[in-house]
Protein backbone atom coordinates (compact mmCIF):
# COMPACT_ATOMS: atom_id res chain seq x y z
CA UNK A 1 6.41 -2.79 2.51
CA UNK A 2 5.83 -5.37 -0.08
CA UNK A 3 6.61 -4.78 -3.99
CA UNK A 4 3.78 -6.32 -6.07
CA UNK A 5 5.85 -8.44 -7.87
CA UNK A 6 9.42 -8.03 -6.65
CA UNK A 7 10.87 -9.70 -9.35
CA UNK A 8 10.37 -6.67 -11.67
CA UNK A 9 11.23 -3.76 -9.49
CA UNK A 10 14.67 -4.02 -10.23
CA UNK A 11 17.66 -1.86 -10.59
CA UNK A 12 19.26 -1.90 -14.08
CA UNK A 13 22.18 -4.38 -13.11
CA UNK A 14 19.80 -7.19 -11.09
CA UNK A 15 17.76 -7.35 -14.71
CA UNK A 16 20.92 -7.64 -16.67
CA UNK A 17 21.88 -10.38 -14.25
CA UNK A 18 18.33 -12.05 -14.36
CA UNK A 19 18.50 -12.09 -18.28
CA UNK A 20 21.78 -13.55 -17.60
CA UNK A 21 20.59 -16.48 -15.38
CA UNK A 22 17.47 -16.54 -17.77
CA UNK A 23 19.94 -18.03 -20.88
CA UNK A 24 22.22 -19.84 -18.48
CA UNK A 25 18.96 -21.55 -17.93
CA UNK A 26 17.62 -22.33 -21.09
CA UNK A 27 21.47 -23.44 -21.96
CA UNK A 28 21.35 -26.29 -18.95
CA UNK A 29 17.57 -27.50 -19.86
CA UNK A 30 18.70 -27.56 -23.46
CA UNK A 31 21.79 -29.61 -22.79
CA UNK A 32 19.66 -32.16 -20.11
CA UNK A 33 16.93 -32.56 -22.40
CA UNK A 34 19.14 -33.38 -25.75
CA UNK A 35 22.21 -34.81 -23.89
CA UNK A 36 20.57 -38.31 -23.20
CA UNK A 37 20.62 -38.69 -27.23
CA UNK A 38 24.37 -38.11 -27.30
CA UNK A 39 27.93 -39.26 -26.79
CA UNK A 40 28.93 -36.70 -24.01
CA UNK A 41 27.13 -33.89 -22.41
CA UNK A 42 30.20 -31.34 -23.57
CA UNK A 43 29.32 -31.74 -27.26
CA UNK A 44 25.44 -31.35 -26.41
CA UNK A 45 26.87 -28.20 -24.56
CA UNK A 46 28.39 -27.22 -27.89
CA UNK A 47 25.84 -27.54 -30.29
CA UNK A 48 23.48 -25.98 -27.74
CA UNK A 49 25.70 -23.12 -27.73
CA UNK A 50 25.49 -23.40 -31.36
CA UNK A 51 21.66 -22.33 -31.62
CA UNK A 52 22.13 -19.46 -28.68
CA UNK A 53 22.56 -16.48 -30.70
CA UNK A 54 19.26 -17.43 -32.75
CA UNK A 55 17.20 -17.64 -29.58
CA UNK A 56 18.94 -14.74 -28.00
CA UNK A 57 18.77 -12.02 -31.10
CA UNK A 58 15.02 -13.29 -31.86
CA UNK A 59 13.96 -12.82 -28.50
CA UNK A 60 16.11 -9.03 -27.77
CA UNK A 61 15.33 -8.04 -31.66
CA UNK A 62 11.68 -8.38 -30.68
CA UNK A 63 11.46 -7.46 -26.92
CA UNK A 64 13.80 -4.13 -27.17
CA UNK A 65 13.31 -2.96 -31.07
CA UNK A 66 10.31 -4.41 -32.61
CA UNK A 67 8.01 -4.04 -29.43
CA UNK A 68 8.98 -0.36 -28.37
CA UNK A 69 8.88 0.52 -32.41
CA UNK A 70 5.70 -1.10 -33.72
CA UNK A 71 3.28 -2.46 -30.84
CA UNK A 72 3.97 0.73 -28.37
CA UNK A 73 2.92 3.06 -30.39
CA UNK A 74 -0.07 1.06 -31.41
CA UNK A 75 1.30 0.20 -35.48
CA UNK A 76 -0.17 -3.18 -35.04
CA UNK A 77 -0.03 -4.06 -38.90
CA UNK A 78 3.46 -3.66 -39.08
CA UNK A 79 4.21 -5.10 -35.71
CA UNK A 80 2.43 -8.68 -36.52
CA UNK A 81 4.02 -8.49 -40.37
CA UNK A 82 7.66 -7.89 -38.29
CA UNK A 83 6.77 -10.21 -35.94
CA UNK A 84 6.12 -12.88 -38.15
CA UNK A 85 9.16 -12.22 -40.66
CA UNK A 86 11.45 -12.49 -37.36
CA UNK A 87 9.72 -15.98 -36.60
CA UNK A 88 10.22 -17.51 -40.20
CA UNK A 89 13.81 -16.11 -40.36
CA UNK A 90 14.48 -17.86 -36.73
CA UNK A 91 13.31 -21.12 -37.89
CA UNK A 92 15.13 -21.08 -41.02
CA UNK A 93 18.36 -20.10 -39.31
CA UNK A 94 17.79 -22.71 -37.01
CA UNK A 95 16.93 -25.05 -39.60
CA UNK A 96 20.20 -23.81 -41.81
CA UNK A 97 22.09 -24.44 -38.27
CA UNK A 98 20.95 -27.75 -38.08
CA UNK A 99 21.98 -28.71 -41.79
CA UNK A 100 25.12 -26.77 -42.10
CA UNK A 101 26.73 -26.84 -38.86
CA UNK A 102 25.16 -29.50 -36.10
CA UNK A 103 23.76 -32.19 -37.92
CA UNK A 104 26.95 -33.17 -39.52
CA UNK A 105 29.03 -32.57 -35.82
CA UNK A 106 26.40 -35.24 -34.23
CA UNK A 107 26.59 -37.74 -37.07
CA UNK A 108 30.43 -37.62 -36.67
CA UNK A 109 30.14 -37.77 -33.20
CA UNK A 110 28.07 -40.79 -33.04
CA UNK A 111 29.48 -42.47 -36.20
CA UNK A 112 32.68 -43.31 -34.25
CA UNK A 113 31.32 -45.19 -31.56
CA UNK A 114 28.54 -47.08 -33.87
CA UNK A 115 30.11 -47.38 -37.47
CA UNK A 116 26.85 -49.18 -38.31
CA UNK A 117 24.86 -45.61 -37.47
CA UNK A 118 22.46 -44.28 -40.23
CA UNK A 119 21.07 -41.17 -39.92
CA UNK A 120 17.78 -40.48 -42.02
CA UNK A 121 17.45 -37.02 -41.48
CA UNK A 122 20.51 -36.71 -43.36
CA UNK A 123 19.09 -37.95 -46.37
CA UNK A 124 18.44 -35.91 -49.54
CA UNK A 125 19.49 -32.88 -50.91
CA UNK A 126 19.98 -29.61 -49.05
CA UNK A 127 16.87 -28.53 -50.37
CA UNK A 128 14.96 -31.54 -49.87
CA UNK A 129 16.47 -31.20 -46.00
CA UNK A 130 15.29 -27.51 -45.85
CA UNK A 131 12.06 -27.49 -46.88
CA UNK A 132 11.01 -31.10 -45.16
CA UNK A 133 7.93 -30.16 -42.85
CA UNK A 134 8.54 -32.05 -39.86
CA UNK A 135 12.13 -30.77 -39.77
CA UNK A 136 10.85 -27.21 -40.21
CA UNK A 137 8.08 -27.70 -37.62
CA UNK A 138 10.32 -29.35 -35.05
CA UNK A 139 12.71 -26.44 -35.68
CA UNK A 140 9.98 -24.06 -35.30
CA UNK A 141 9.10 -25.13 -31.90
CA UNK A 142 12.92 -25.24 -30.60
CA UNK A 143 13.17 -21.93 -31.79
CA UNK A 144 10.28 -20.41 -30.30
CA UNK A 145 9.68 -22.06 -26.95
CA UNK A 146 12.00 -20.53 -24.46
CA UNK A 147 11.61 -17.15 -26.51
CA UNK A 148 7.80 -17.00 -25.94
CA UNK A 149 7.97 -17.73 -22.76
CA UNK A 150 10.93 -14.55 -22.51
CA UNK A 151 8.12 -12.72 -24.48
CA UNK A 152 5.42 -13.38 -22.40
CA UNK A 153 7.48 -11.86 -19.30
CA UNK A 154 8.37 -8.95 -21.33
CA UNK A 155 4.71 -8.65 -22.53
CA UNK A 156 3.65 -8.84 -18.66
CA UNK A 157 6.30 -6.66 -17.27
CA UNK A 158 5.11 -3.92 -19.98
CA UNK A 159 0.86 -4.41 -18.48
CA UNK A 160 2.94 -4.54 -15.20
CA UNK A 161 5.07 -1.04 -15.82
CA UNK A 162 1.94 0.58 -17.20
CA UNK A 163 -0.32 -0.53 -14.21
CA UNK A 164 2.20 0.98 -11.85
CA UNK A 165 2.31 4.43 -13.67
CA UNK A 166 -1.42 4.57 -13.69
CA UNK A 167 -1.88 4.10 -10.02
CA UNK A 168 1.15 6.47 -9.90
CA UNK A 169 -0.94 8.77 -11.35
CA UNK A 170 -4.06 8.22 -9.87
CA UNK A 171 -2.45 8.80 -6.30
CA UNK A 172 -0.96 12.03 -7.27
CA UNK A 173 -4.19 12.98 -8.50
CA UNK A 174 -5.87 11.77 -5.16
CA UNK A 175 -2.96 13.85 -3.11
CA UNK A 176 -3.41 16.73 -4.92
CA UNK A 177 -6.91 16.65 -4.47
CA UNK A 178 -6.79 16.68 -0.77
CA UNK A 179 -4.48 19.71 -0.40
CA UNK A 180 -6.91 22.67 -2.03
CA UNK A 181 -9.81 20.32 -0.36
CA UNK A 182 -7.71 20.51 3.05
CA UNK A 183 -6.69 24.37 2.40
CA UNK A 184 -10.20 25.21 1.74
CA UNK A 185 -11.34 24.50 4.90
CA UNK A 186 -8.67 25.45 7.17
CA UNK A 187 -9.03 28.95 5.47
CA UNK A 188 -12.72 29.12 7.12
CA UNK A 189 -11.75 28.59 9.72
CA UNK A 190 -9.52 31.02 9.94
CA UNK A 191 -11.80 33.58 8.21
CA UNK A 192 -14.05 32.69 11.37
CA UNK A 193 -11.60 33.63 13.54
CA UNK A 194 -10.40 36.73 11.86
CA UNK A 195 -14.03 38.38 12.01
CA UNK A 196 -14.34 37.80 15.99
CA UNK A 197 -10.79 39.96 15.55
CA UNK A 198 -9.33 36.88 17.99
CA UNK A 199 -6.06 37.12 19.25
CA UNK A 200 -5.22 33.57 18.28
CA UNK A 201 -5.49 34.37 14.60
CA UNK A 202 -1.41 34.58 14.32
CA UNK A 203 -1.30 31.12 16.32
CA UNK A 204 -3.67 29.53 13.52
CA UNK A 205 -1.58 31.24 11.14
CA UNK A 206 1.42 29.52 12.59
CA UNK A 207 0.01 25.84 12.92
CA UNK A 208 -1.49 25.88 9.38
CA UNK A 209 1.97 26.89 8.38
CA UNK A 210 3.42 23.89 9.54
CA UNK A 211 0.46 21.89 8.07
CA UNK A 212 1.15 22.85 4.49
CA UNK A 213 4.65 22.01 5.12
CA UNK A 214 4.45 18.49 6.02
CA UNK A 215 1.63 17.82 3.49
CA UNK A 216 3.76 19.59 0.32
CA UNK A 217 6.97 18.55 1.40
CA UNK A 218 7.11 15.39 3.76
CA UNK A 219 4.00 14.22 2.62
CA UNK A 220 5.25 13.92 -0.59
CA UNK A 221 7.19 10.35 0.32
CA UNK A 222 5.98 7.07 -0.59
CA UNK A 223 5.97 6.85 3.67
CA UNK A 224 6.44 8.47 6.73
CA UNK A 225 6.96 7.91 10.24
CA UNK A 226 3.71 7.33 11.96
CA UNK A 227 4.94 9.49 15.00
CA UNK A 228 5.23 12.55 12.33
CA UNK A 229 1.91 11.79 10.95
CA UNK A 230 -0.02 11.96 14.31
CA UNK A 231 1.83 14.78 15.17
CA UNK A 232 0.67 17.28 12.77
CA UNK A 233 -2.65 15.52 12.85
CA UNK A 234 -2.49 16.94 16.92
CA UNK A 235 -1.00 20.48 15.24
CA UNK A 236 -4.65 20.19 13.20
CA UNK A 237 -6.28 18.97 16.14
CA UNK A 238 -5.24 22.62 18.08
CA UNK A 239 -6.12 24.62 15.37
CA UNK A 240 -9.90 23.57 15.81
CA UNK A 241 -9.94 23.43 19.48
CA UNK A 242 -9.17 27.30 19.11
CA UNK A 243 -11.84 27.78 16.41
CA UNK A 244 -14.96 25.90 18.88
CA UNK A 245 -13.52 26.86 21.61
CA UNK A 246 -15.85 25.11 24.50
CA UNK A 247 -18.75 24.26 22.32
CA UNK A 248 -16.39 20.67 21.34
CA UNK A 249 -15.10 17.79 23.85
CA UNK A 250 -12.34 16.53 22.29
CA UNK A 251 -10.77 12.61 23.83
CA UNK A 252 -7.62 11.43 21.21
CA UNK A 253 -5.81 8.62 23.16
CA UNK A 254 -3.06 6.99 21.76
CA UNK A 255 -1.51 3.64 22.50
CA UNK A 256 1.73 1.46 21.17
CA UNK A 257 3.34 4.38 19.18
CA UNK A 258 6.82 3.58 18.44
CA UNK A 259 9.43 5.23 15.98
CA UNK A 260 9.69 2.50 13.58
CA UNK A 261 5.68 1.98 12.53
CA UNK A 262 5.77 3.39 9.15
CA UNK A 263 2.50 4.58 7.03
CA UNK A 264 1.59 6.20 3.73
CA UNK A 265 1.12 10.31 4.77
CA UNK A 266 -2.22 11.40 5.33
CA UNK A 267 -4.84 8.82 5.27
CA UNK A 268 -5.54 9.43 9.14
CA UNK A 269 -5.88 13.16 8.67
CA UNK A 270 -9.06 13.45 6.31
CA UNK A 271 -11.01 10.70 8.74
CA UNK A 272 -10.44 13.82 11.41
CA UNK A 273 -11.44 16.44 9.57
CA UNK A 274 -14.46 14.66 8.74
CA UNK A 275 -15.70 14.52 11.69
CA UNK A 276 -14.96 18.14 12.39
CA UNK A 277 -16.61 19.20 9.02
CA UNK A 278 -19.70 17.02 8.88
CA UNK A 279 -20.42 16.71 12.58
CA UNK A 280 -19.15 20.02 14.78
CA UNK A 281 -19.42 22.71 12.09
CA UNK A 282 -22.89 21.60 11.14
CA UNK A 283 -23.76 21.34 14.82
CA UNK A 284 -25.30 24.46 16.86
CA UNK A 285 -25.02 22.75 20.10
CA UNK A 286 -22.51 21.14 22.11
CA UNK A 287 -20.79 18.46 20.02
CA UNK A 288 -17.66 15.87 21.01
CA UNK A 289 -15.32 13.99 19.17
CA UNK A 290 -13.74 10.62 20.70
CA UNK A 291 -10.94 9.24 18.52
CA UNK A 292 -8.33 6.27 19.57
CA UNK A 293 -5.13 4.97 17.68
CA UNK A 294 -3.56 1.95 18.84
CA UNK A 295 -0.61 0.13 17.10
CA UNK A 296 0.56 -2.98 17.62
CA UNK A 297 2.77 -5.92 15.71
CA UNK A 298 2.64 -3.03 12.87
CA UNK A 299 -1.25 -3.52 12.96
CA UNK A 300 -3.00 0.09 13.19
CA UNK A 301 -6.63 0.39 14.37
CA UNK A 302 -7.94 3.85 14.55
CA UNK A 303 -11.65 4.58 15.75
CA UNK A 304 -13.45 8.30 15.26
CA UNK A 305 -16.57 8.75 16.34
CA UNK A 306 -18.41 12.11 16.31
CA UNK A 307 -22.14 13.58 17.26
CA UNK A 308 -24.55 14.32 14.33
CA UNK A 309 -26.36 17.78 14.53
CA UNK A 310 -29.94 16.98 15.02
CA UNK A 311 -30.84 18.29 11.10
CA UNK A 312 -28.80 15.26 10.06
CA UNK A 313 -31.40 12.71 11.18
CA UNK A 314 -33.88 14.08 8.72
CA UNK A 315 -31.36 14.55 6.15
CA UNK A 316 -31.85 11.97 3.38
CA UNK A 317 -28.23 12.00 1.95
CA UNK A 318 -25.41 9.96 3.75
CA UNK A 319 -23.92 11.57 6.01
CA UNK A 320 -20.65 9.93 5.23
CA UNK A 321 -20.47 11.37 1.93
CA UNK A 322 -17.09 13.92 1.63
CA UNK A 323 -14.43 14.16 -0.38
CA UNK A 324 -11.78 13.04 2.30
CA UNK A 325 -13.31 9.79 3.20
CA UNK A 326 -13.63 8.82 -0.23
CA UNK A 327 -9.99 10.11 -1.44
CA UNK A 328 -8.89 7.98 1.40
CA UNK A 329 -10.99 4.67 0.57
CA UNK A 330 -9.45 5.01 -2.88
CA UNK A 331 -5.53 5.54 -1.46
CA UNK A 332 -6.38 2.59 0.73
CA UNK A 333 -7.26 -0.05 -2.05
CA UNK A 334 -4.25 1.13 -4.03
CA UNK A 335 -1.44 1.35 -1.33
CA UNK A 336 -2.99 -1.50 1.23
CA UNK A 337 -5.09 -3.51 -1.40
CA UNK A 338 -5.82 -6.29 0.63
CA UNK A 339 -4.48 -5.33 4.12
CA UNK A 340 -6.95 -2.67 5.23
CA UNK A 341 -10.38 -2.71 6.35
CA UNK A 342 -12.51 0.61 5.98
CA UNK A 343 -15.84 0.64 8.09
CA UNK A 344 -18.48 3.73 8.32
CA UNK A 345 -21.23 3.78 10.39
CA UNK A 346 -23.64 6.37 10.18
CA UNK A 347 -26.06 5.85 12.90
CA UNK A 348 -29.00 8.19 14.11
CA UNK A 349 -27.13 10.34 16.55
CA UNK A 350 -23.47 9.13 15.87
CA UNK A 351 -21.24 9.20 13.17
CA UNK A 352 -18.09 6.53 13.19
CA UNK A 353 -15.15 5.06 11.45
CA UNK A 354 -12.87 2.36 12.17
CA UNK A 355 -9.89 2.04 10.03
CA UNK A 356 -7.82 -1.32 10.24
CA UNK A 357 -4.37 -1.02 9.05
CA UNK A 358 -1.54 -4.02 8.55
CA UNK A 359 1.11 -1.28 7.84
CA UNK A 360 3.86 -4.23 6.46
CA UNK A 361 2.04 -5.27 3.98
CA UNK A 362 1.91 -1.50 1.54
CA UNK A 363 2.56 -2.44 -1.65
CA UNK A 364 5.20 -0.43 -3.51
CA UNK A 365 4.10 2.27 -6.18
């Protein structure tokens, strides 16, 4: 399993400690980058420290009241005129910092080892110092800098938050789409069974019992065990041997299982019942079904291949064209995005579909 961007799944604690690290950061670049200028790097640590609050209340007054108030709930108008009033009050507290406080600290500073030292930007009246433009701009920059480039996480982890939810979403919406789809046709078959009066009717009853279970309960984890997967795709695989009876060869081999493959629930099972569905329902005849798992260095291939009834040949529309296959093409570009490969081949007489799974490399929803 493989977070998208690690980074920002984290719990409440490992972001406080990030942010945390985040300043420390900013502090020690801060200090490196003016400390050359000074007499000792403990007084640029000082006056560093001076400016801290600014950049730390700009960027949380913004990220966490400002953001969630204004731009969330789509008040854009008030959000930019906010946004803007925050970003001229930072630079002139920084500015007012600079005049009040850490200006005359440095001069001081560096006065005693140069008595000679003469310091323009000291020059002029407070309000000629204030409203100077390349003081202002210069203070503009160190002001906003380190907090844009905060924002800009913020901004991404937001795109990044809402991304999640709507794949979130869109998988629910897939899963609960193959349950009625899955129900619906397990329930013919039973119907089929119950008008020959068959004695095996409580049996189906029994297996599609167990069915629904996994796929409303189990099924409803991010992953399963592979083992349990396979295994109720067998229970499903007994429930139609007892519906076509001797009319359908059935080969399922199975090779490298072991307890610790992992897999997102149900993407094997709709491949299966495709082939049931679209090849030995639709299929007077006698039909087979060859299908073959093997698993190895948590790489999954998985091979169905099923006989077409003969109508299918003269049937314009693709034969591949169900529900299932294309609820699971979707689940596979969301969960295994770039770790899967998908391949249907729908021949004259032969209907197949290898699926290619690294099972490591899911991505976390």
């Amino acid at each position: 399993m493989r977070p998208v961007f690690p980074v920002l799944n984290k719990s409440k604690h490992q972001r406080v400690f990030l942010h945390i690290l985040f300043w420390l950061a900013v502090l020690t670049i801060l200090t490196i980058i003016y400390g050359a200028g000074m007499p000792d790097y403990w007084l640029t640590i000082g006056i560093v420290g001076l400016f801290m609050p600014i950049h730390i209340g700009y960027f949380y007054l913004i990220a966490y009241v400002i953001i969630p108030r204004y731009f969330d709930r789509k008040k854009y108008v008030q959000f930019v005129l906010f946004f803007l009033l925050i970003v001229i009050s930072s630079t002139l507290a920084f500015r007012l910092m600079e005049i009040l406080v850490a200006d005359p600290i440095i001069y001081n500073a560096v006065k005693k080892n140069d008595p000679t030292f003469v310091w323009r930007k000291l020059e002029g009246t407070f309000r000629q110092q204030l409203a100077k433009p390349t003081y202002l701009i210069s203070a503009f920059e160190q002001t906003n800098i380190f907090v844009w480039i905060a924002l800009s996480v913020k901004f991404f982890k937001m795109w990044f938050d809402r991304r999640q939810a709507a794949m979130e979403a869109e998988l629910n919406f897939l899963k609960g789409q193959l349950h009625p789809h899955f129900l619906f046709n397990t329930l013919n078959n039973l119907y089929a069974l119950t008008l020959k009066q068959s004695p095996q009717s409580p049996g189906v009853v029994m297996g599609l019992a167990e069915i629904l279970r996994y796929m409303l309960y189990e099924a409803n984890t991010e992953i399963v065990q592979l083992e349990r997967d396979i295994s109720i795709l067998k229970s499903y695989i007994e429930l139609e041997k007892i519906r076509y009876e001797e009319r359908l060869d059935i080969h399922f081999s199975i090779n490298g299982m072991s307890p610790e493959y992992r897999i997102a629930p149900l993407l094997i099972l709709p491949l299966v019942e495709n082939a049931f569905k679209h090849g030995a329902s639709e299929q007077i005849g006698q039909a087979w079904i060859n299908m073959d798992l093997r698993v190895k260095n948590n790489a999954l291939k998985f091979k169905i291949s099923n006989s077409k009834p003969e109508t299918a040949v003269h049937d314009d529309r693709p034969h591949h064209v169900s529900i299932g296959l294309a609820n699971v093409r979707k689940r596979l570009e969301i969960l295994y995005p770039s770790a899967h490969n998908l391949k249907i081949m729908d021949e004259e007489d032969v209907f197949a579909v290898i699926l290619e799974i690294d099972l490591d490399k899911r991505l976390e929803i």
